[in-house]
Protein backbone atom coordinates (compact mmCIF):
# COMPACT_ATOMS: atom_id res chain seq x y z
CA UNK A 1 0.00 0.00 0.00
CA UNK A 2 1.29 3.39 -0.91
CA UNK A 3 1.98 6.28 1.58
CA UNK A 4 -1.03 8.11 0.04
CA UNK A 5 -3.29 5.28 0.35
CA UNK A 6 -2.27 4.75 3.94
CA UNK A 7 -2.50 8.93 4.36
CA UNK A 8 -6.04 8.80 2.89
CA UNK A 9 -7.15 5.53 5.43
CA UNK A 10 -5.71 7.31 8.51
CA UNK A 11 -7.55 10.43 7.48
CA UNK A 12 -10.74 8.63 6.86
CA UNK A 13 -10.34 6.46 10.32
CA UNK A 14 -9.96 9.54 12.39
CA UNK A 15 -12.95 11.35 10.78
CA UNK A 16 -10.52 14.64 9.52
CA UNK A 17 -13.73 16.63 8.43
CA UNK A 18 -15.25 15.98 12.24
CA UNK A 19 -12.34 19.30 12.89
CA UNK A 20 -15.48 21.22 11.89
CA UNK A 21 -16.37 20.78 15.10
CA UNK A 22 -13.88 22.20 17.15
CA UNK A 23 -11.58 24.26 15.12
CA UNK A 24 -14.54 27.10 14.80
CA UNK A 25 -15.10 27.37 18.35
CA UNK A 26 -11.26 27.31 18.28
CA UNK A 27 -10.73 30.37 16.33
CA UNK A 28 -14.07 31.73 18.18
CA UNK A 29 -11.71 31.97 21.37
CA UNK A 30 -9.33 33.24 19.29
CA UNK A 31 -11.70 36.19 18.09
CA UNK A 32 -12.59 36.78 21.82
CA UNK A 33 -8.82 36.79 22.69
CA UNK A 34 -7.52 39.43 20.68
CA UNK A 35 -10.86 41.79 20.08
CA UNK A 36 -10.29 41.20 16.95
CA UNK A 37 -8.64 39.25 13.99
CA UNK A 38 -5.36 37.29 15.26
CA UNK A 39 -1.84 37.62 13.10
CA UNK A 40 -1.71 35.44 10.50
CA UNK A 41 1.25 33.20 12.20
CA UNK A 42 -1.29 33.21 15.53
CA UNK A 43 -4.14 31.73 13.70
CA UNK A 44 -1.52 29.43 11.66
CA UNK A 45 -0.51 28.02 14.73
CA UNK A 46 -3.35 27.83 16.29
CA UNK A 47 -4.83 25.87 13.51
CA UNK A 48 -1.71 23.61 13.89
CA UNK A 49 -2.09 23.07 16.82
CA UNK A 50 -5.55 22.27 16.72
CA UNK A 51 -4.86 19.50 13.95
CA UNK A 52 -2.12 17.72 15.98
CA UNK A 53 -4.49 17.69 18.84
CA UNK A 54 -7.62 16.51 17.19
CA UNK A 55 -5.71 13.95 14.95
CA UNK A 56 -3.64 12.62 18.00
CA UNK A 57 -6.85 12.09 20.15
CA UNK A 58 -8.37 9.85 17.27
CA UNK A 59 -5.53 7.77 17.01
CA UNK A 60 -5.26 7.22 20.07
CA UNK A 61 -8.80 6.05 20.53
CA UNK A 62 -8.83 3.85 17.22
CA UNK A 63 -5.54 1.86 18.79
CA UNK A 64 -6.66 1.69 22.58
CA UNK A 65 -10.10 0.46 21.81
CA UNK A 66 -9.12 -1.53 18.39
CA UNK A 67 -10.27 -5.10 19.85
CA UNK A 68 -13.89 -3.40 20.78
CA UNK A 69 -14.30 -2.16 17.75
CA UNK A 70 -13.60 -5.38 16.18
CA UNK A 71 -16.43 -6.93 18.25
CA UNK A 72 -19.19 -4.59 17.33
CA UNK A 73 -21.17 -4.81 13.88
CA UNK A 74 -21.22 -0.84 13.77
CA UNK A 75 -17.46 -0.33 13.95
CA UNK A 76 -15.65 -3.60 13.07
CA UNK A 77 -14.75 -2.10 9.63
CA UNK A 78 -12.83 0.27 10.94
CA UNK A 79 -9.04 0.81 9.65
CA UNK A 80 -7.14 -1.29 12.27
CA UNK A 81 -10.18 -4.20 12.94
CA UNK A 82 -10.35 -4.07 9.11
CA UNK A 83 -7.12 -5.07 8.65
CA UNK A 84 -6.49 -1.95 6.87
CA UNK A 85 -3.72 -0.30 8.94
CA UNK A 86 -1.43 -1.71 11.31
CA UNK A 87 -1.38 -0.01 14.80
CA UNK A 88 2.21 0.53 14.48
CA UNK A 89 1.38 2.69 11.59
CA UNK A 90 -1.12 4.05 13.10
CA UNK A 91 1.46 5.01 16.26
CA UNK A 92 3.73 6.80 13.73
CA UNK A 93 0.63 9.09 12.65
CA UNK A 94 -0.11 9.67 15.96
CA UNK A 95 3.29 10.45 17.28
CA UNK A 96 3.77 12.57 14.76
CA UNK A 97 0.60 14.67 15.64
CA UNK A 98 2.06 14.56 19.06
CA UNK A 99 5.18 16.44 17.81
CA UNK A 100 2.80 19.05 15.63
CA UNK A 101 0.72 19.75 18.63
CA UNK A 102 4.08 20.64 20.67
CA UNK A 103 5.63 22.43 18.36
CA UNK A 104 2.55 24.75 17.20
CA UNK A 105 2.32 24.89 21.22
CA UNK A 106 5.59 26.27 21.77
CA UNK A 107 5.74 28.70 18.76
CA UNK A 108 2.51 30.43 20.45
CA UNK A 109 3.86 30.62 24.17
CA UNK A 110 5.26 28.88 26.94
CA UNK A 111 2.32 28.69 28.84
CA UNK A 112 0.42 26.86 25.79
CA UNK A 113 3.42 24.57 25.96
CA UNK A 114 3.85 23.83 29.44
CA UNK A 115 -0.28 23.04 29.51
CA UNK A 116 0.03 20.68 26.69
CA UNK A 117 0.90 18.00 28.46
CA UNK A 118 -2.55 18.03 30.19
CA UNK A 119 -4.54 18.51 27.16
CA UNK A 120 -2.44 15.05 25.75
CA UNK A 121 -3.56 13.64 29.47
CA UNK A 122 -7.06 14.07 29.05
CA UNK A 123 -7.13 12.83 25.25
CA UNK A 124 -5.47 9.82 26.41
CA UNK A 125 -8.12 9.77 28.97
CA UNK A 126 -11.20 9.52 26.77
CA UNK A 127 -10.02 6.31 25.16
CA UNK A 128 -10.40 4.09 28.64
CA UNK A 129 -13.60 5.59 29.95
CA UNK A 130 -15.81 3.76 28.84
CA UNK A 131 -14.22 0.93 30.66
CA UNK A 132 -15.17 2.67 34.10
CA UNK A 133 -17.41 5.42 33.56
CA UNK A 134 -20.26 6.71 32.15
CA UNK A 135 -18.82 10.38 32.22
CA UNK A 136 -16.79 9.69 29.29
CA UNK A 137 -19.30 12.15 27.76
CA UNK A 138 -18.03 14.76 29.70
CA UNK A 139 -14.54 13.94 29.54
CA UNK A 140 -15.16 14.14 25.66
CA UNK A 141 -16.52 17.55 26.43
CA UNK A 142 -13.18 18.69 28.28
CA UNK A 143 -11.30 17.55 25.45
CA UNK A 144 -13.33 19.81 22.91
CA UNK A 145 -13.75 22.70 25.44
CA UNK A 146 -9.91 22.86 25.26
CA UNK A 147 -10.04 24.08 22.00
CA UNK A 148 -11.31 27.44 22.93
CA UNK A 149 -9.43 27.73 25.84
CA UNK A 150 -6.10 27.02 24.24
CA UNK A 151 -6.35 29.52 21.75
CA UNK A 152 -7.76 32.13 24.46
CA UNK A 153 -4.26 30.95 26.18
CA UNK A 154 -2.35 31.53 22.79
CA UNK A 155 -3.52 35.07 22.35
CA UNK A 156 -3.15 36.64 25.53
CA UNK A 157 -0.80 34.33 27.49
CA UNK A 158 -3.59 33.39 30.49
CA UNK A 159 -7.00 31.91 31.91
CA UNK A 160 -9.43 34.62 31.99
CA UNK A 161 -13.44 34.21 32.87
CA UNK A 162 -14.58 34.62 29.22
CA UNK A 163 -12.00 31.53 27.89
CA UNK A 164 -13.60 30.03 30.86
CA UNK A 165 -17.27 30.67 29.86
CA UNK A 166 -16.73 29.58 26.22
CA UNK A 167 -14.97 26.01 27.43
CA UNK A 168 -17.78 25.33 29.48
CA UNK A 169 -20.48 25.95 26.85
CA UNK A 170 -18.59 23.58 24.48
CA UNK A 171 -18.14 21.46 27.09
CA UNK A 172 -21.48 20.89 27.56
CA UNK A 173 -22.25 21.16 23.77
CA UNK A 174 -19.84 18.16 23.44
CA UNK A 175 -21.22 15.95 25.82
CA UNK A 176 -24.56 16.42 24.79
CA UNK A 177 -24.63 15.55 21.47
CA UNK A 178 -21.63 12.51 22.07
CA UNK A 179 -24.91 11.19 24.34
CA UNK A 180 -26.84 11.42 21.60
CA UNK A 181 -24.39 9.55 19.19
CA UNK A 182 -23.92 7.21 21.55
CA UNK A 183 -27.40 5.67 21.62
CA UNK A 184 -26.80 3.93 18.42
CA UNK A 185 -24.48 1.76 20.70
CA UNK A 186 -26.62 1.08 23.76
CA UNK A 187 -27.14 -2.33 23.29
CA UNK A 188 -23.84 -3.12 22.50
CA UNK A 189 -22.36 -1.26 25.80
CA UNK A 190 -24.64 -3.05 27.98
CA UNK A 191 -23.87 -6.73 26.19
CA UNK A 192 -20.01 -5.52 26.31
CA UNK A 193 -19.99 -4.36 29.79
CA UNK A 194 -18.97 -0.77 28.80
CA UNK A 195 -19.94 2.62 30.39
CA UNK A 196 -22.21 5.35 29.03
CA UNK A 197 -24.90 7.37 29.81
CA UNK A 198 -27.37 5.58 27.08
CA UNK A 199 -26.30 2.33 29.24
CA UNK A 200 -26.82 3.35 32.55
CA UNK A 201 -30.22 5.40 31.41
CA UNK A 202 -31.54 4.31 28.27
CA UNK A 203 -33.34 6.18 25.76
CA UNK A 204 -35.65 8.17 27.35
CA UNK A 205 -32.95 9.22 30.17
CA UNK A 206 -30.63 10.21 28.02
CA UNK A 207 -32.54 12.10 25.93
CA UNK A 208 -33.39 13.88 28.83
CA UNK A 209 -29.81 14.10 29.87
CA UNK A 210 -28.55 15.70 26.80
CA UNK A 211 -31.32 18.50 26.55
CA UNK A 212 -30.38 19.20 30.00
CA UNK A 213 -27.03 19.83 28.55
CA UNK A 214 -27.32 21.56 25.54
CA UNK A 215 -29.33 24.32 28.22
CA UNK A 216 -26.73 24.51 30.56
CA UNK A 217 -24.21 25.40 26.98
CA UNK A 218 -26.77 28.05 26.05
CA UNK A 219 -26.29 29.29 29.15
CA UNK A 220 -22.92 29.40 29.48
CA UNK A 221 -23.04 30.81 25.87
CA UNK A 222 -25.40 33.74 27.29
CA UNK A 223 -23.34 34.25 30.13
CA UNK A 224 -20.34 34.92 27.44
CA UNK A 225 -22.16 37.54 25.71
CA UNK A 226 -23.19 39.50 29.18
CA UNK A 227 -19.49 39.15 30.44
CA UNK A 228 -18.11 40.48 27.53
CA UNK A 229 -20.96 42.66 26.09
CA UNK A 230 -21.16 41.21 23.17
CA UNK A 231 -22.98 42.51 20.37
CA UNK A 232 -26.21 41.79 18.05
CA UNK A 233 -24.52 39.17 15.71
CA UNK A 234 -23.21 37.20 18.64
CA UNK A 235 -26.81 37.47 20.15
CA UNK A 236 -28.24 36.62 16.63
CA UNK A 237 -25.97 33.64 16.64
CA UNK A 238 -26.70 32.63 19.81
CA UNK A 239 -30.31 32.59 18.79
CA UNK A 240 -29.54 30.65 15.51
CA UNK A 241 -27.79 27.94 17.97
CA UNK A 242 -30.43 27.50 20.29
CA UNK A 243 -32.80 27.01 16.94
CA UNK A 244 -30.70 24.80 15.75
CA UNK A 245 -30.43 22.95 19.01
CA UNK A 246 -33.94 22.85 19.42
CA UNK A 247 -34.47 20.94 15.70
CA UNK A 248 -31.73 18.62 16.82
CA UNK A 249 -33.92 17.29 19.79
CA UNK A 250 -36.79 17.24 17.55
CA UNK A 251 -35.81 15.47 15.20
CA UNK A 252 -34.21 12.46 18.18
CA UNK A 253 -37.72 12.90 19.67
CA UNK A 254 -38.92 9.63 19.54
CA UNK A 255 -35.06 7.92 19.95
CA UNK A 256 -35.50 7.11 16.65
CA UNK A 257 -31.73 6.72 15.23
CA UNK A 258 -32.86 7.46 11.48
CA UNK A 259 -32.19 10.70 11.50
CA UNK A 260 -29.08 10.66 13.82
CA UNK A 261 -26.83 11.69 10.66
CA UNK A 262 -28.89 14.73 10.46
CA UNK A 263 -28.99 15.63 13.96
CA UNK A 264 -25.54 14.64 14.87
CA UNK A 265 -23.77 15.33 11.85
CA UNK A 266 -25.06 18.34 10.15
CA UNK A 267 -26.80 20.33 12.80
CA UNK A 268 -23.53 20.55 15.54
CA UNK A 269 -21.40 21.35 12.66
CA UNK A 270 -23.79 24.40 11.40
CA UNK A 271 -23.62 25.36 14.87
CA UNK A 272 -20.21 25.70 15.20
CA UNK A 273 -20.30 27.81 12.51
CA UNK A 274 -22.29 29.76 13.09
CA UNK A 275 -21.33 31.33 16.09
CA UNK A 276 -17.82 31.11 14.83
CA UNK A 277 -18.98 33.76 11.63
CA UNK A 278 -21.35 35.48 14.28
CA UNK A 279 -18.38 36.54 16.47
CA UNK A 280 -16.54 37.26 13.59
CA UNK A 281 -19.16 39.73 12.56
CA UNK A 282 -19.68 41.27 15.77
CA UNK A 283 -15.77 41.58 16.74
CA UNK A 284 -15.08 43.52 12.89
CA UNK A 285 -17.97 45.56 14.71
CA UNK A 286 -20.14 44.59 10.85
CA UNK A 287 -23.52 46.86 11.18
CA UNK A 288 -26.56 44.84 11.74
């Protein structure tokens, strides 16, 4: 197999267009940071960074839970159960990640580097979970929520109550809609002896559990815009979330997985988006 084909697999195993998830929250913190549009070699970083992370953490997972995978219908043709990449390749990819993330870390500033080895800690983290807990959903969440926070860290050098604010709404974001992707194994967890919330509370609960959720990220998200006094596009946005939000529970209503692509898929990435371009709008002060 050719380094392409391998490049291609690896990129396909880790889900590489799923970065639409974090890397506009990412830059959103970024936004927030600076009051403003970042330098170009800030944002490059940043987006570095970002991609070392994110394609580290998959790695990681695919190798550490490669022989669960295996065993369940829905994932067993994944790249490493398939046969389709070795997990020593796969540990080359995800060293080398490793080495991006640290090196995009250090160019920003010392105190991005010196907290990287926590953000690696809790990515390595999320891969045993399941095996013990059925927070993993939140861990998941702390993961994500470092996105935001790490570039807030990147652009002025320190933890601050807004970088705060924003990791805890994506926290909560996160965890809420990994509960809802997580119902399509529920059956398997329970037969498997693994950890989530869908396990522990079946449908009904945990439809219950991720609305509560996806509230306590709106507020979070409202408590942003008062901290900071934001403007009407990040209020617009915010609105556009909660909308969007709203159709995602709707459309999970009944637990009927049919429409998960839909919910899971396309709605959290439009909503990433769009608060992304709405604080973009309201930090180039754009009129309304």
């Amino acid at each position: 197999m050719t380094l392409y084909a391998r490049i291609r697999i690896f990129l396909e195993m880790i889900k590489f267009s799923h970065t639409i998830f974090a890397l506009p929250f990412a830059f959103t913190g970024a936004l927030l940071a600076a009051r403003g549009l970042p330098s170009p070699a800030q944002a490059g970083w940043i987006l570095l960074a970002m991609v070392g992370a994110r394609t580290a953490a998959m790695g990681l997972n695919r190798v550490i839970d490669a022989e669960i995978d295996a065993r369940n219908p829905r994932t067993a043709t994944r790249a490493i159960p398939a046969g389709l990449l070795s997990r020593a390749a796969v540990w080359v990819f995800i060293v080398l990640s490793v080495a991006l993330m640290l090196l995009a870390a250090g160019m920003l500033n010392p105190l991005c580097l010196y907290l990287s080895p926590v953000a690696l800690a809790f990515l390595l983290l999320y891969s045993y979970c399941k095996r013990f807990t059925a927070l993993a959903h939140v861990v998941l969440g702390i993961c994500l929520a470092g996105a935001p926070l790490g570039a807030w860290i990147a652009i002025r050098g320190a933890v601050e109550l807004p970088a705060l604010l924003l990791g805890l709404g994506v926290l909560f974001w996160v965890a809420g809609f990994d509960i809802l992707y997580a119902l399509q194994d529920l059956d398997f967890d329970r037969a498997a002896g693994l950890h989530s919330i869908p396990a522990a509370l079946g449908v009904t609960g945990s439809l219950w559990t991720a609305r509560l959720f996806h509230l306590t990220a709106l507020g979070f998200l409202g408590a942003l815009y008062l901290v900071l006094g934001l403007g009407p596009w990040f209020l617009a946005g915010l609105a556009a979330a909660c909308a969007m939000l709203l159709y995602e529970h709707w459309l999970l209503r009944s637990g009927d997985l049919g429409k998960l692509d839909a919910a899971f898929f396309n709605m959290n990435g439009y909503i990433s988006v769009t608060i992304f371009l709405a604080t973009l709008l309201d930090t180039l002060k754009v009129a309304a």
